[in-house]
Protein backbone atom coordinates (compact mmCIF):
# COMPACT_ATOMS: atom_id res chain seq x y z
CA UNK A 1 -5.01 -61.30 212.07
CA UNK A 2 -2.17 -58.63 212.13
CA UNK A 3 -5.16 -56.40 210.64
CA UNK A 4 -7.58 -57.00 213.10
CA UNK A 5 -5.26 -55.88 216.00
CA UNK A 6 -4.92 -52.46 214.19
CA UNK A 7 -8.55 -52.84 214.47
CA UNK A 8 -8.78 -53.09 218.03
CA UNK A 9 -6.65 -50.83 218.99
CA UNK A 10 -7.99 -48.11 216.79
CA UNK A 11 -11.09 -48.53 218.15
CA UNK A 12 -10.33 -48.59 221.37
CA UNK A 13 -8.32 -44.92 220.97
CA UNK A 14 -11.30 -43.52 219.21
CA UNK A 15 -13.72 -44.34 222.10
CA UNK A 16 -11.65 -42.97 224.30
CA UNK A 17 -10.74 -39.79 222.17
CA UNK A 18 -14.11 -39.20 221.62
CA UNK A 19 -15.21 -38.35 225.02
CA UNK A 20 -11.64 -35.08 225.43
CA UNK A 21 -13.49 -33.81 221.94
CA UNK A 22 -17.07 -33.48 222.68
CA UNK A 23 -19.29 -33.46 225.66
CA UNK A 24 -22.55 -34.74 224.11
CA UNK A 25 -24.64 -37.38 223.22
CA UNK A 26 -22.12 -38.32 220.09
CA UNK A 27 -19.25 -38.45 222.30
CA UNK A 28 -21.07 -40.83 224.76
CA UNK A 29 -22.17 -43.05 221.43
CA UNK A 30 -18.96 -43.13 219.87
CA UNK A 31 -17.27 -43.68 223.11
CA UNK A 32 -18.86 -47.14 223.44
CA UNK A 33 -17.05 -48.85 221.07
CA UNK A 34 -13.69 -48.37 222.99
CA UNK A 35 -15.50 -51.59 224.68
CA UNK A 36 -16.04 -53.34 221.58
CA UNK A 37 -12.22 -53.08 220.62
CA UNK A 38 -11.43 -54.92 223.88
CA UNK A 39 -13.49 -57.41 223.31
CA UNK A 40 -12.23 -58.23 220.07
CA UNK A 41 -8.32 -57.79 222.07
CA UNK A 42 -9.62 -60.96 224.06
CA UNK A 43 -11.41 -62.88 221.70
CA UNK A 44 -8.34 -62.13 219.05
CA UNK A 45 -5.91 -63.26 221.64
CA UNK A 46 -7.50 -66.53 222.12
CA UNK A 47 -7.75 -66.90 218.39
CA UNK A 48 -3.87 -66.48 217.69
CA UNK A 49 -2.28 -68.28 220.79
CA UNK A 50 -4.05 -71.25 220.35
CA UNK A 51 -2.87 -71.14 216.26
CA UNK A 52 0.59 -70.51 217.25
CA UNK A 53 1.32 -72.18 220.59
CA UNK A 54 -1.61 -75.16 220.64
CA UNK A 55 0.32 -77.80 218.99
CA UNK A 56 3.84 -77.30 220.92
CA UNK A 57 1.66 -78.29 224.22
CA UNK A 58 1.04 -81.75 222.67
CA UNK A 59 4.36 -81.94 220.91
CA UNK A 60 7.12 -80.70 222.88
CA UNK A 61 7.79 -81.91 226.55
CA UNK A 62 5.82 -79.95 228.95
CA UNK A 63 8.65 -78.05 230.45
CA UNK A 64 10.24 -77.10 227.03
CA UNK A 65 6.35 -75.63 225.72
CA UNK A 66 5.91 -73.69 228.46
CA UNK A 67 9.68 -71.91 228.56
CA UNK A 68 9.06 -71.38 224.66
CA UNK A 69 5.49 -69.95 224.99
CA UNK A 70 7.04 -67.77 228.56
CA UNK A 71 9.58 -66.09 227.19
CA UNK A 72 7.59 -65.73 223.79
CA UNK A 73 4.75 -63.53 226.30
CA UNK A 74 7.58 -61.54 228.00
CA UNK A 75 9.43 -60.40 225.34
CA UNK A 76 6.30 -59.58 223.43
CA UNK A 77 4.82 -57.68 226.02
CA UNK A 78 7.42 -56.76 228.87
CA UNK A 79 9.83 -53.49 226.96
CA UNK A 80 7.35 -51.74 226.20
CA UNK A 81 5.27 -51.75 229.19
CA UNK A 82 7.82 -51.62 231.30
CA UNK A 83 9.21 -48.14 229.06
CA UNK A 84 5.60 -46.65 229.15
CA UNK A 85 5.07 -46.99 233.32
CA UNK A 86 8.48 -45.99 234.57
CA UNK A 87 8.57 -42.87 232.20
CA UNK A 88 4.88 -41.85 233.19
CA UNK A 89 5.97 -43.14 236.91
CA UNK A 90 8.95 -41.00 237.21
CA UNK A 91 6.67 -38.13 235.24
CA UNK A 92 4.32 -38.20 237.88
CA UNK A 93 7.34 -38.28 240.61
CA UNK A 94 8.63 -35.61 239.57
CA UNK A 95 5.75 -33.28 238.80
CA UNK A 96 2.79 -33.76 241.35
CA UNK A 97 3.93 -36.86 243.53
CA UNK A 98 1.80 -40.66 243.06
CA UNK A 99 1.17 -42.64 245.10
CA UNK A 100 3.37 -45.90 244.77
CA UNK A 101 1.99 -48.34 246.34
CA UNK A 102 0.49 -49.74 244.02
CA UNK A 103 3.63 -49.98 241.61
CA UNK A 104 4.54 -52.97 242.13
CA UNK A 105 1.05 -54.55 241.20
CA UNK A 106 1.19 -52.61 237.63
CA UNK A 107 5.26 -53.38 236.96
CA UNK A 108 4.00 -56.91 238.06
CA UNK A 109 0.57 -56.40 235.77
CA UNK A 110 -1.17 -57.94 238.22
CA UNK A 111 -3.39 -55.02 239.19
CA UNK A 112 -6.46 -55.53 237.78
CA UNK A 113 -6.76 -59.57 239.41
CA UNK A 114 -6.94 -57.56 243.04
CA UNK A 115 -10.20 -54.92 243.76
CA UNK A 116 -8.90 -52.22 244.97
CA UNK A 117 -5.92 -50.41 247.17
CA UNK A 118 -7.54 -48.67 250.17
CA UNK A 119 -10.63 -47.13 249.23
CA UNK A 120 -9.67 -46.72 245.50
CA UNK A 121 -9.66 -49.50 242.55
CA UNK A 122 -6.13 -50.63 242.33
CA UNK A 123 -6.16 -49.60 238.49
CA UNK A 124 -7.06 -46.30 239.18
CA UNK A 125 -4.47 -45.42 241.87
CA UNK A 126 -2.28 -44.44 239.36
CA UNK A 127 -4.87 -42.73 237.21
CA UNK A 128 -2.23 -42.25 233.90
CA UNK A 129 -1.72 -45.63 233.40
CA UNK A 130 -5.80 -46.60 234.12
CA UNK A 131 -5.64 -48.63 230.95
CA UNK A 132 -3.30 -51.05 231.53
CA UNK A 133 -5.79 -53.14 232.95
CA UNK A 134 -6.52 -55.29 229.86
CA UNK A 135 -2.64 -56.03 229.84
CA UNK A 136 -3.04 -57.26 233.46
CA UNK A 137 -5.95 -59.21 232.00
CA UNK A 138 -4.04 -60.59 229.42
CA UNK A 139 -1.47 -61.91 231.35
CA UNK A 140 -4.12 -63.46 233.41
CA UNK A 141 -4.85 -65.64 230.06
CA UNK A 142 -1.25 -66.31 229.77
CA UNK A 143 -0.84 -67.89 232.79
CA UNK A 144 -4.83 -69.70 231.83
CA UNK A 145 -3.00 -71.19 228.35
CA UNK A 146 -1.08 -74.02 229.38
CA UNK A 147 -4.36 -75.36 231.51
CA UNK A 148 -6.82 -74.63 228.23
CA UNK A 149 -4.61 -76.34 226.49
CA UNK A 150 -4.05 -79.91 228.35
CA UNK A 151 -7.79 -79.39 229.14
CA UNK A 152 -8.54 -79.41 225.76
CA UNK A 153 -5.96 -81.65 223.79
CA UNK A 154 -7.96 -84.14 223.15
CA UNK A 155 -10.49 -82.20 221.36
CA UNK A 156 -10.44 -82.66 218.00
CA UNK A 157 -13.98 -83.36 216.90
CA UNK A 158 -16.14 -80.42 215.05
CA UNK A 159 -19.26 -81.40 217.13
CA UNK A 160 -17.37 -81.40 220.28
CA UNK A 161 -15.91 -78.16 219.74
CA UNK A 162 -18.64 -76.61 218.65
CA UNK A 163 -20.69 -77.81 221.80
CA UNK A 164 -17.94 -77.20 224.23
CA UNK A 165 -17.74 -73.23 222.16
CA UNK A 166 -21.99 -73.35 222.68
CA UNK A 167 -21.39 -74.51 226.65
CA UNK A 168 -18.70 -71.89 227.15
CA UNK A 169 -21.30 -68.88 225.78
CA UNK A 170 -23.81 -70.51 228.57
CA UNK A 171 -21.03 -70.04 231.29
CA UNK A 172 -20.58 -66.93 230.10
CA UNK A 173 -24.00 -65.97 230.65
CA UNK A 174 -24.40 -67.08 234.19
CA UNK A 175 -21.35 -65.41 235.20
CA UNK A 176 -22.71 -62.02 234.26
CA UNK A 177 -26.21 -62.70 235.35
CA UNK A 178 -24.45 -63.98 238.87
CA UNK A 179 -21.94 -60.70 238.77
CA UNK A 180 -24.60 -58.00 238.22
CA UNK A 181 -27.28 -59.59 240.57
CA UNK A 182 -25.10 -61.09 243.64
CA UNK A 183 -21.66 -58.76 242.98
CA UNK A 184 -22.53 -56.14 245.68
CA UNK A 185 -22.88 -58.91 248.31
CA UNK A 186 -19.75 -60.47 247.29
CA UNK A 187 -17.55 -56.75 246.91
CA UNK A 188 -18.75 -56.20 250.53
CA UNK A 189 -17.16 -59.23 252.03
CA UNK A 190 -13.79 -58.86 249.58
CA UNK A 191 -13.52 -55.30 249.44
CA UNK A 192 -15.75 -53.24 251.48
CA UNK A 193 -13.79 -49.84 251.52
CA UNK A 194 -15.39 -49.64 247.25
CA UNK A 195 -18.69 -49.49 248.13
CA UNK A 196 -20.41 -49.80 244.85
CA UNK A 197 -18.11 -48.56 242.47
CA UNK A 198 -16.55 -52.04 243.32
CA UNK A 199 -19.16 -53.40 240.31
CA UNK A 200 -17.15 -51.48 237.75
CA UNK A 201 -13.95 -53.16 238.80
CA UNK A 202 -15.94 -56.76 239.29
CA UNK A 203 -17.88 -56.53 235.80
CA UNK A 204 -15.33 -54.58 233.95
CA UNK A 205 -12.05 -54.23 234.49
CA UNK A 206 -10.80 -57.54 236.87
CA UNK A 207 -9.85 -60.34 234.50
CA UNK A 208 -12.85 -63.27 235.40
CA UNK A 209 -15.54 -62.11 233.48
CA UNK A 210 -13.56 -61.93 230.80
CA UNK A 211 -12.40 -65.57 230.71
CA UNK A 212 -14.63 -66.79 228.35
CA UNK A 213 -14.27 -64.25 225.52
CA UNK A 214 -10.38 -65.64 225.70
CA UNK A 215 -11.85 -69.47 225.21
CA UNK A 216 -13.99 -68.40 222.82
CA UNK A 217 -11.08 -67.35 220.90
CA UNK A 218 -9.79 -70.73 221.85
CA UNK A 219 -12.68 -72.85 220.39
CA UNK A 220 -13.07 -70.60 217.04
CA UNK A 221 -8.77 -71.41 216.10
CA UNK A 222 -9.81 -74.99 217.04
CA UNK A 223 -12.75 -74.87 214.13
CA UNK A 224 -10.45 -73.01 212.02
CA UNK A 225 -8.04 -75.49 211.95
CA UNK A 226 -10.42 -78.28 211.63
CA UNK A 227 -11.68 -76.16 208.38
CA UNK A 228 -8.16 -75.09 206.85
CA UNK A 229 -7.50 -78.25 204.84
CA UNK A 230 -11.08 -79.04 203.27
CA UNK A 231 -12.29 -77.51 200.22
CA UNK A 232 -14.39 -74.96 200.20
CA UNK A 233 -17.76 -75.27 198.70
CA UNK A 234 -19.80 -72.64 196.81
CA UNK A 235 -22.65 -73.19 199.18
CA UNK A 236 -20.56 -72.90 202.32
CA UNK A 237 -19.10 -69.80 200.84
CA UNK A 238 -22.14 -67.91 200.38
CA UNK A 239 -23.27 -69.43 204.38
CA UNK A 240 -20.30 -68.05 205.12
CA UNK A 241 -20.52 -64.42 203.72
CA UNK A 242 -24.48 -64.04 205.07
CA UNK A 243 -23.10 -65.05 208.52
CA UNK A 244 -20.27 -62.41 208.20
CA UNK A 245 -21.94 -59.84 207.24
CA UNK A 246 -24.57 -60.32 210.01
CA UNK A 247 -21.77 -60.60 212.66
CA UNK A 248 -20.53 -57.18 211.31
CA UNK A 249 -23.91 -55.57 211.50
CA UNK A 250 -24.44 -57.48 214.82
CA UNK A 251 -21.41 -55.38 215.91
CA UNK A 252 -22.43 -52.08 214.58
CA UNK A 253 -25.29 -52.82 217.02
CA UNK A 254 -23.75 -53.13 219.59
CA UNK A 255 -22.38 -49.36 220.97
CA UNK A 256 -26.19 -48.51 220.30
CA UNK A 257 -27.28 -50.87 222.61
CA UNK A 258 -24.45 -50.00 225.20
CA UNK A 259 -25.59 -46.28 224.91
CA UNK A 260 -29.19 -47.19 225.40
CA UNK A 261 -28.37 -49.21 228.19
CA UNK A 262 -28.50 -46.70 231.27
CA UNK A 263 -32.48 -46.02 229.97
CA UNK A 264 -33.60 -49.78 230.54
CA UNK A 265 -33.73 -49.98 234.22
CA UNK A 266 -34.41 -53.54 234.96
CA UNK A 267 -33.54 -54.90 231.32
CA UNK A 268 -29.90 -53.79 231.79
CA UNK A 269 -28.74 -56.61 232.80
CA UNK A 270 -30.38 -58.84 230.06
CA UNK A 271 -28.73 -56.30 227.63
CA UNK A 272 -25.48 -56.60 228.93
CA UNK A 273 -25.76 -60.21 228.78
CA UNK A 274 -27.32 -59.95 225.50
CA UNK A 275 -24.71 -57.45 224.14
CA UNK A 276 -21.79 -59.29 225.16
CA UNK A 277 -22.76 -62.81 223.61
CA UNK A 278 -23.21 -60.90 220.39
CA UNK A 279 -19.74 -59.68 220.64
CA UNK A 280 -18.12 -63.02 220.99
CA UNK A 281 -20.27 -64.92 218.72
CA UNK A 282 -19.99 -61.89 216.32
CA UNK A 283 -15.88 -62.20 216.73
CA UNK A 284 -15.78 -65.72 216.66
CA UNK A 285 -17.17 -65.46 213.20
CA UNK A 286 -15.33 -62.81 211.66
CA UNK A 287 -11.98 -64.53 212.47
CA UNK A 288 -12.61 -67.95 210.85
CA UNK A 289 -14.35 -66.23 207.73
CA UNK A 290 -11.53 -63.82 207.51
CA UNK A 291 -9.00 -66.06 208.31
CA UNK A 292 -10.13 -69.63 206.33
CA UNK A 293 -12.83 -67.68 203.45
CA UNK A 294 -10.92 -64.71 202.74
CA UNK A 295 -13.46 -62.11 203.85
CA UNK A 296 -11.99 -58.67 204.73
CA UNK A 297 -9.14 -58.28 202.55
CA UNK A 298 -8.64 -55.02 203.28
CA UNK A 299 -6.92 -56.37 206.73
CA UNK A 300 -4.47 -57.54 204.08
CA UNK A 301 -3.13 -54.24 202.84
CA UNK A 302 0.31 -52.55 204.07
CA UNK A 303 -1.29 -49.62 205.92
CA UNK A 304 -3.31 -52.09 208.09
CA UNK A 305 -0.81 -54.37 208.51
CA UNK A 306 1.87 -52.11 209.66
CA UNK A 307 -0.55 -50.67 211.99
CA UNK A 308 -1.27 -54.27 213.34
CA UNK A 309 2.26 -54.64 214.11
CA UNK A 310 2.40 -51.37 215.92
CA UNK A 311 -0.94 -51.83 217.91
CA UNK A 312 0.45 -52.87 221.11
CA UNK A 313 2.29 -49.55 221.25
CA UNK A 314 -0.56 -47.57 219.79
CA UNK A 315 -2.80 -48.75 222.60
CA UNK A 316 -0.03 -48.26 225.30
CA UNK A 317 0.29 -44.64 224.34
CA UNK A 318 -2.84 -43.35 222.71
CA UNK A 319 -3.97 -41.88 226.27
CA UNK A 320 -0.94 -39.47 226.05
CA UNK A 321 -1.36 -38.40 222.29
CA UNK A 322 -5.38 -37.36 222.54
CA UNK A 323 -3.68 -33.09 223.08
CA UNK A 324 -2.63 -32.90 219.59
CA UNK A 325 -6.13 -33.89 218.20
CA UNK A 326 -7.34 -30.45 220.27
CA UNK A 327 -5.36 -27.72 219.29
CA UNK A 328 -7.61 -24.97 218.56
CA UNK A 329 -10.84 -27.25 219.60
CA UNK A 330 -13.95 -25.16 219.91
CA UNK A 331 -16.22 -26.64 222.97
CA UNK A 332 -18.78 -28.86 221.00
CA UNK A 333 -16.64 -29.13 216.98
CA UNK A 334 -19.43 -29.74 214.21
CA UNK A 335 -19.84 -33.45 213.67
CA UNK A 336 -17.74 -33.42 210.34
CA UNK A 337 -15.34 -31.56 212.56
CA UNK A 338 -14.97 -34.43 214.65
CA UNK A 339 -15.09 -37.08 212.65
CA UNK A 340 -11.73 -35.73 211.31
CA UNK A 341 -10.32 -34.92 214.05
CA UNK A 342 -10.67 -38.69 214.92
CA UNK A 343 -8.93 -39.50 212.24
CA UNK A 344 -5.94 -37.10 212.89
CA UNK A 345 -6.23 -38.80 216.33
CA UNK A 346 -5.71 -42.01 215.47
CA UNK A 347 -2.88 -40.61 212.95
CA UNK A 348 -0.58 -38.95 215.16
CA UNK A 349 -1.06 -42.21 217.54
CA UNK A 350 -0.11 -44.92 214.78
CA UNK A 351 3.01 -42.97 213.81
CA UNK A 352 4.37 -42.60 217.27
CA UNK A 353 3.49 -46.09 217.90
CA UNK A 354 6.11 -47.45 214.77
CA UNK A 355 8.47 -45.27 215.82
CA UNK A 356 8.45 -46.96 218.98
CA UNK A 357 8.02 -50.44 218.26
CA UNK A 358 10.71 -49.54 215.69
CA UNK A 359 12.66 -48.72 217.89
CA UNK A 360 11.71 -50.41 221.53
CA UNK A 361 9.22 -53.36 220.85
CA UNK A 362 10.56 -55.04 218.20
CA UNK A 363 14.20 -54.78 218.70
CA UNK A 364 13.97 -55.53 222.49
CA UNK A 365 11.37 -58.66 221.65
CA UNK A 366 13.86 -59.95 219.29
CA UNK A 367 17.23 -60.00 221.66
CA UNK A 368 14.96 -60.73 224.42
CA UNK A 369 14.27 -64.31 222.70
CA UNK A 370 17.35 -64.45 221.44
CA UNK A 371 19.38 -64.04 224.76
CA UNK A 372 16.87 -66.30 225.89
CA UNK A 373 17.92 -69.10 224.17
CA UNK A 374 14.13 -69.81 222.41
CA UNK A 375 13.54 -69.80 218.54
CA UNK A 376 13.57 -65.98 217.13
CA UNK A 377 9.88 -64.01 216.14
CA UNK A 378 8.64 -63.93 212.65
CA UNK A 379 10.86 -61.27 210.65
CA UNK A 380 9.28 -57.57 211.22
CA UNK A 381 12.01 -55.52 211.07
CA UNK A 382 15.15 -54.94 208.89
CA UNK A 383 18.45 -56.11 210.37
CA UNK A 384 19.82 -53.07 210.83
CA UNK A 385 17.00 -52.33 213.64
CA UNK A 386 17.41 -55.09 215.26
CA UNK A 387 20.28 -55.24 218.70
CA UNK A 388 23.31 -57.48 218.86
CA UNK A 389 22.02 -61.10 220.45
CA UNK A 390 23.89 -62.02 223.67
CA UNK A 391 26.48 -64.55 223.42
């Protein structure tokens, strides 16, 4: 799983490179699967909360799960947010002036869950730090865990989760169908000074659409850990491997689709629904064949894994790193020419990124906890990284 969160991230900094190193049809493509990666950030995040935090809401008192899995979240994600928006904060101070309103929404990471700040999205007031929405969104599934799970703790049936996973896709489906066919009606009563670029913030970047990618993470570490102690059969093997490599394809499909999109008139709607059921079905599958049948060992090797470990801080700072990737960039580079390029990108980004989790993120996450009082992270750092615990 620490693989598939280099994956994410990586994915998400190429779509968005893409677009500062050509202005073209290519760009526009490749851009598109920026919104794939987040997807998978969601479904992933399900996935590995419910595995590692699940059981200690049926186990441990109530008030003794929830301080564990709080201070868990904060140090995780806190540092280093708070590092990357009061450097770019004071940046912006000092240079051209910002707007501050909004700043306590983003140090709070609650400023995707409101539309919008006068007549301008409240994630976009500060424009640097657009793309801490999904962290905003994320904490939004924090806070959504502890519910899920004493909703859910008596699940423990594969035919119940598996209907429950089916029932959640349906919601999912409404939801969208509801958001792109009554969401103008609703952003004019809620927040009217938008107009319609209010459906980019409703559909896109505020955290309730995106609800039941996060359970659908849920429901596929549920069947995962129904599956982890039976033995696997040949036949389910081979199941297993046609249904993975279909959910990769699936996924291939899908920033063709997304790019097509804008053509279909009154089908884009059905392909939006369409596209994102793919996505979480296609996710769902790929993390309990990867996880329980071993598919995609390459997520296994060093170079992955160390940039899964770094991939919070590689998407935190990949916005500020695209300049490198365009010294000496002609207007429209030759598509070999920006294929590497991409790759330099995405380069210069996951080096930063350890040095900084090196030397922020993991150190601060691990005296955070510590001071805390709750039980220390899995070893990812040598001890000589790491700060002094408080007393």
């Amino acid at each position: 799983m620490t693989g598939l969160r280099f994956v994410a991230a990586a994915t998400v900094a190429v779509g968005h490179g893409a677009l500062s190193l050509r202005q073209d049809w290519l760009s526009q493509l490749v851009a598109q699967i920026s919104s794939v990666g987040m997807t998978l950030f969601f479904v992933l995040s399900g996935f590995v909360l419910w595995l590692n935090y699940a059981a200690s809401f049926r186990t441990m008192p109530l008030s003794g799960a929830l301080r564990e899995f709080a201070v868990a979240r904060f140090a995780r994600l806190y540092p280093m947010y708070a590092v990357v928006v009061l450097g770019i904060v004071g940046y912006l101070m000092v240079s051209r002036g910002v707007d501050l309103r909004s700043l306590g929404f983003i140090l709070t990471m609650t400023q995707a869950w409101f539309p919008a700040l006068g007549a301008t999205m409240m994630v976009a007031v500060v424009a640097s730090l657009r793309h801490l929405w999904s962290i905003s969104v994320e904490l939004f599934f924090y806070l959504l865990f502890p519910l899920a799970c004493f909703g859910l703790r008596r699940v423990d049936r594969p035919p119940m989760i598996a209907l429950l996973a089916l029932l959640n896709l349906l919601v999912f489906a409404v939801a969208i169908w509801a958001s792109f066919s009554h969401g103008t009606a609703l952003l004019r009563a809620i927040a009217p000074s938008l107009g319609d670029g209010g459906m980019q913030w409703l559909t896109y970047y505020s955290p309730y659409l995106h609800i039941s990618q996060f359970l659908a993470g849920c429901f596929a570490a549920m069947a995962y850990m129904q599956l982890e102690t039976r033995k696997i059969g040949e036949r389910e093997q081979a199941v297993v491997a046609v249904l993975f490599w279909l959910s990769v394809a699936g996924l291939l499909a899908v920033p063709v689709a997304l790019f097509l999109q804008p053509g279909w008139g009154d089908f884009a709607v059905w392909i939006e629904i369409s596209v994102r059921l793919v996505e979480v079905i296609c996710f769902s599958v790929i993390l309990v064949a990867a996880s329980r049948y071993g598919h995609a060992g390459f997520l296994a090797t060093r170079a992955v894994v160390v940039g899964g470990e770094c991939s919070y801080s590689i998407y935190l700072l990949h916005p500020f790193l695209i300049r490198p990737a365009m010294i000496g960039n002609p207007d429209i580079p030759s598509v070999v020419e920006f294929v590497l390029r991409l790759g330099l990108y995405v380069a210069i980004i996951t080096a930063v990124a350890w040095v900084t989790y090196t030397m922020i993120e993991a150190p601060c996450r691990a005296w955070l906890r510590g001071a805390l009082g709750t039980s220390a992270p899995r070893e990812v750092l040598p001890a000589r990284w790491r700060l002094p615990l408080a007393p």
